[in-house]
Protein backbone atom coordinates (compact mmCIF):
# COMPACT_ATOMS: atom_id res chain seq x y z
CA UNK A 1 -9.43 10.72 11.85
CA UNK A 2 -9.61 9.31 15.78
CA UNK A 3 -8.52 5.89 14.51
CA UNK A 4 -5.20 6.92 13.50
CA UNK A 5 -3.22 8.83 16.17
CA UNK A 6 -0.05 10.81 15.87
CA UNK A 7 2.64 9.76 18.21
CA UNK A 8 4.70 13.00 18.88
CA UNK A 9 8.73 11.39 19.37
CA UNK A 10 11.14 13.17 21.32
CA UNK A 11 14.29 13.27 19.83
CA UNK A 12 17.50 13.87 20.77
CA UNK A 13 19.59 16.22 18.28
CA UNK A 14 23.05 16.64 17.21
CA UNK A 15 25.65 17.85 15.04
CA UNK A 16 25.49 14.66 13.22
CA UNK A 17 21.59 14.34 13.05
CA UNK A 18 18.99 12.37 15.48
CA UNK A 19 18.38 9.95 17.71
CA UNK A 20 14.96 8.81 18.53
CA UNK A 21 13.31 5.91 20.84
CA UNK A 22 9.95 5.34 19.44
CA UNK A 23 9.43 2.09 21.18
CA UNK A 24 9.29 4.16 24.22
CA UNK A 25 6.65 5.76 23.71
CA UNK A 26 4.29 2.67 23.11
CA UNK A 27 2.79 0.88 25.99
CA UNK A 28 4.15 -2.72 24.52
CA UNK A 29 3.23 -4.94 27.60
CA UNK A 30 -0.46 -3.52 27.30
CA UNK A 31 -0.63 -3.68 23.51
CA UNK A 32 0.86 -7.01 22.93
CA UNK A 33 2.89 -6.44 20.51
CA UNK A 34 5.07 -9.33 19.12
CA UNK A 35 6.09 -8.60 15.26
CA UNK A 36 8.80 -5.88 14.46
CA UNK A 37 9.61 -5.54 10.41
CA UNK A 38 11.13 -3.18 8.71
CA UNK A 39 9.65 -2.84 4.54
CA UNK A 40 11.31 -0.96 2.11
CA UNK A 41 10.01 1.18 -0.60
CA UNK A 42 12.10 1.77 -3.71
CA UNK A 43 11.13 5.28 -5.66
CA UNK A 44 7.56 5.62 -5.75
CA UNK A 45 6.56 1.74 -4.34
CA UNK A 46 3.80 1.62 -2.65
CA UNK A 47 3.56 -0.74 0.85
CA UNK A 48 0.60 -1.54 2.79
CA UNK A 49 -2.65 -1.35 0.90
CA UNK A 50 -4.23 -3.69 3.66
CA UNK A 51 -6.17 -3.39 6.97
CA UNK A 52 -5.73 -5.73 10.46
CA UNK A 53 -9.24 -6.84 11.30
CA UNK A 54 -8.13 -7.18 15.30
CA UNK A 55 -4.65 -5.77 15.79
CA UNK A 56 -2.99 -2.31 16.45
CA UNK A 57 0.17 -1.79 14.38
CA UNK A 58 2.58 1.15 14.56
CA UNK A 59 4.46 2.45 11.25
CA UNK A 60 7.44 4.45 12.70
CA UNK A 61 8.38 6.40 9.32
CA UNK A 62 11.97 7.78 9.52
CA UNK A 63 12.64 10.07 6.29
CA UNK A 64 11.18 11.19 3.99
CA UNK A 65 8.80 12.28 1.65
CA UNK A 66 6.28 9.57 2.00
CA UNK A 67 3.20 10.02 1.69
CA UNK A 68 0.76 8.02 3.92
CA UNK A 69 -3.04 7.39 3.58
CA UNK A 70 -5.64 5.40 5.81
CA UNK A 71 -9.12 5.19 5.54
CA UNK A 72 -11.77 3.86 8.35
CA UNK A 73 -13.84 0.62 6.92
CA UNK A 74 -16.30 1.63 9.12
CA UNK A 75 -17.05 5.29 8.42
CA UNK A 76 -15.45 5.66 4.87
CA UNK A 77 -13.23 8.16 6.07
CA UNK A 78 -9.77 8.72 4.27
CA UNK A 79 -7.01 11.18 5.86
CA UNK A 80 -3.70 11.50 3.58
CA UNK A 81 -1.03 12.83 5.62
CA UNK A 82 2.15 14.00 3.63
CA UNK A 83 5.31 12.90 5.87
CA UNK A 84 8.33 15.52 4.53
CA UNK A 85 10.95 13.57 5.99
CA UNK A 86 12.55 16.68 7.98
CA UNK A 87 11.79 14.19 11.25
CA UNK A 88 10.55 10.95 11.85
CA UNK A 89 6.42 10.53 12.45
CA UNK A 90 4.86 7.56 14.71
CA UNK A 91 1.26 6.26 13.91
CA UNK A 92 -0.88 4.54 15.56
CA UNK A 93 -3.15 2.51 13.27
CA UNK A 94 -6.31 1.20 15.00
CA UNK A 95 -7.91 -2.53 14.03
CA UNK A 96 -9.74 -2.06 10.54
CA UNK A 97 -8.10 0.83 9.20
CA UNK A 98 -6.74 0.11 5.61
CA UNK A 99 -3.18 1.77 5.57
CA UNK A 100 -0.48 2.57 2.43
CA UNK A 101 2.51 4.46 2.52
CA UNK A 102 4.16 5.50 -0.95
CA UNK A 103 7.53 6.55 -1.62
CA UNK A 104 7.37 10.03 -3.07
CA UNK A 105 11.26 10.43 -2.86
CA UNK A 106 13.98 9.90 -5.98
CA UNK A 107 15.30 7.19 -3.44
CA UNK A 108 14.85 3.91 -1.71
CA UNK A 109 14.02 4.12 1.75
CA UNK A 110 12.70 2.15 4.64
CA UNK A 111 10.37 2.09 7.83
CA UNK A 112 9.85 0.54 10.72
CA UNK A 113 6.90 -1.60 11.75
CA UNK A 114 5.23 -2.91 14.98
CA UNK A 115 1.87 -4.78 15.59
CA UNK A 116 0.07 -6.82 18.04
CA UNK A 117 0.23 -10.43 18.13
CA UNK A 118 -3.49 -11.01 15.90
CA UNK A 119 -1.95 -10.20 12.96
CA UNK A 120 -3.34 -13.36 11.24
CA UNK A 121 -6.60 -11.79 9.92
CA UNK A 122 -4.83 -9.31 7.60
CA UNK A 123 -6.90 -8.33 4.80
CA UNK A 124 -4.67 -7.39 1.74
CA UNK A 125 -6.21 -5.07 -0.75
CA UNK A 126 -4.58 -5.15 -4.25
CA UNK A 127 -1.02 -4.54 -2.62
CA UNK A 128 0.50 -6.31 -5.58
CA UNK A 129 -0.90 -4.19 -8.53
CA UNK A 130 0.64 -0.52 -8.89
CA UNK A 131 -1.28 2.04 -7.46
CA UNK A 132 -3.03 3.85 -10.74
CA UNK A 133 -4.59 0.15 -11.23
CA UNK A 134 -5.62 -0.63 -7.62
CA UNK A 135 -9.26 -0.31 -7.31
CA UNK A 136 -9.81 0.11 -3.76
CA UNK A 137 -10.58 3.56 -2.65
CA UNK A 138 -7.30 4.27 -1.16
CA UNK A 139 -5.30 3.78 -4.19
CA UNK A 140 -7.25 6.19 -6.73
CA UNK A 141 -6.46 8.94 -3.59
CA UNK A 142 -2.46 8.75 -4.78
């Protein structure tokens, strides 16, 4: 899917794991982005289930597995993109893109966040019902 773009991250590895910048990577002058948050998903919690009508956002997902899905309101398109965990991923979610991310892991975990400043015409999409009962597209995919 062209609306959704993996970021690749350098990282910097040790003995006791990884460092990574992921800010660095994103052009954040040009982009306008203003809101950093950082959700958490307990065992198999689902977050997102909504789509930004004008603004870019950035989920920087740091372990693993999650599995994240996006579909294009335009086109219809879904892609479901399983995220192992083994090292962080960076998307880049482009305006009108409904995204979710479930926890597939036995654990609570969190991810980071980033979007540009018109984040007021977010259109949630069930994100408070579980997924089997969701009836948007995206949620009968999980």
């Amino acid at each position: 899917m062209d609306k959704v773009e993996r970021i690749e991250i350098r990282l910097l590895r040790d003995d006791r794991g990884w460092v990574a910048w992921p800010v660095a990577e994103i052009d954040l002058q040009h982009l306008g982005l203003s809101r950093f948050h950082v959700p958490c998903l307990k065992p198999g919690a689902v977050r997102g289930n909504h789509y930004h009508q004008n603004s870019i956002e950035f989920a920087f997902i740091l372990s693993g597995p999650c599995r994240a899905l996006f579909e294009d309101n335009e086109t219809g398109e879904q892609q479901e993109v399983m995220v192992e965990g083994i090292a962080p991923v960076l998307f880049k979610i482009a305006p009108r893109v409904t995204h979710a991310f479930k926890n597939e892991a036995s654990m609570t975990y969190s991810f980071c966040a980033m979007s540009s400043k018109q984040t007021a015409s977010t259109k949630r999409i069930s994100a408070e019902k579980p997924f089997s009962e969701c009836r948007n597209p995206l949620s009968r995919s999980f």
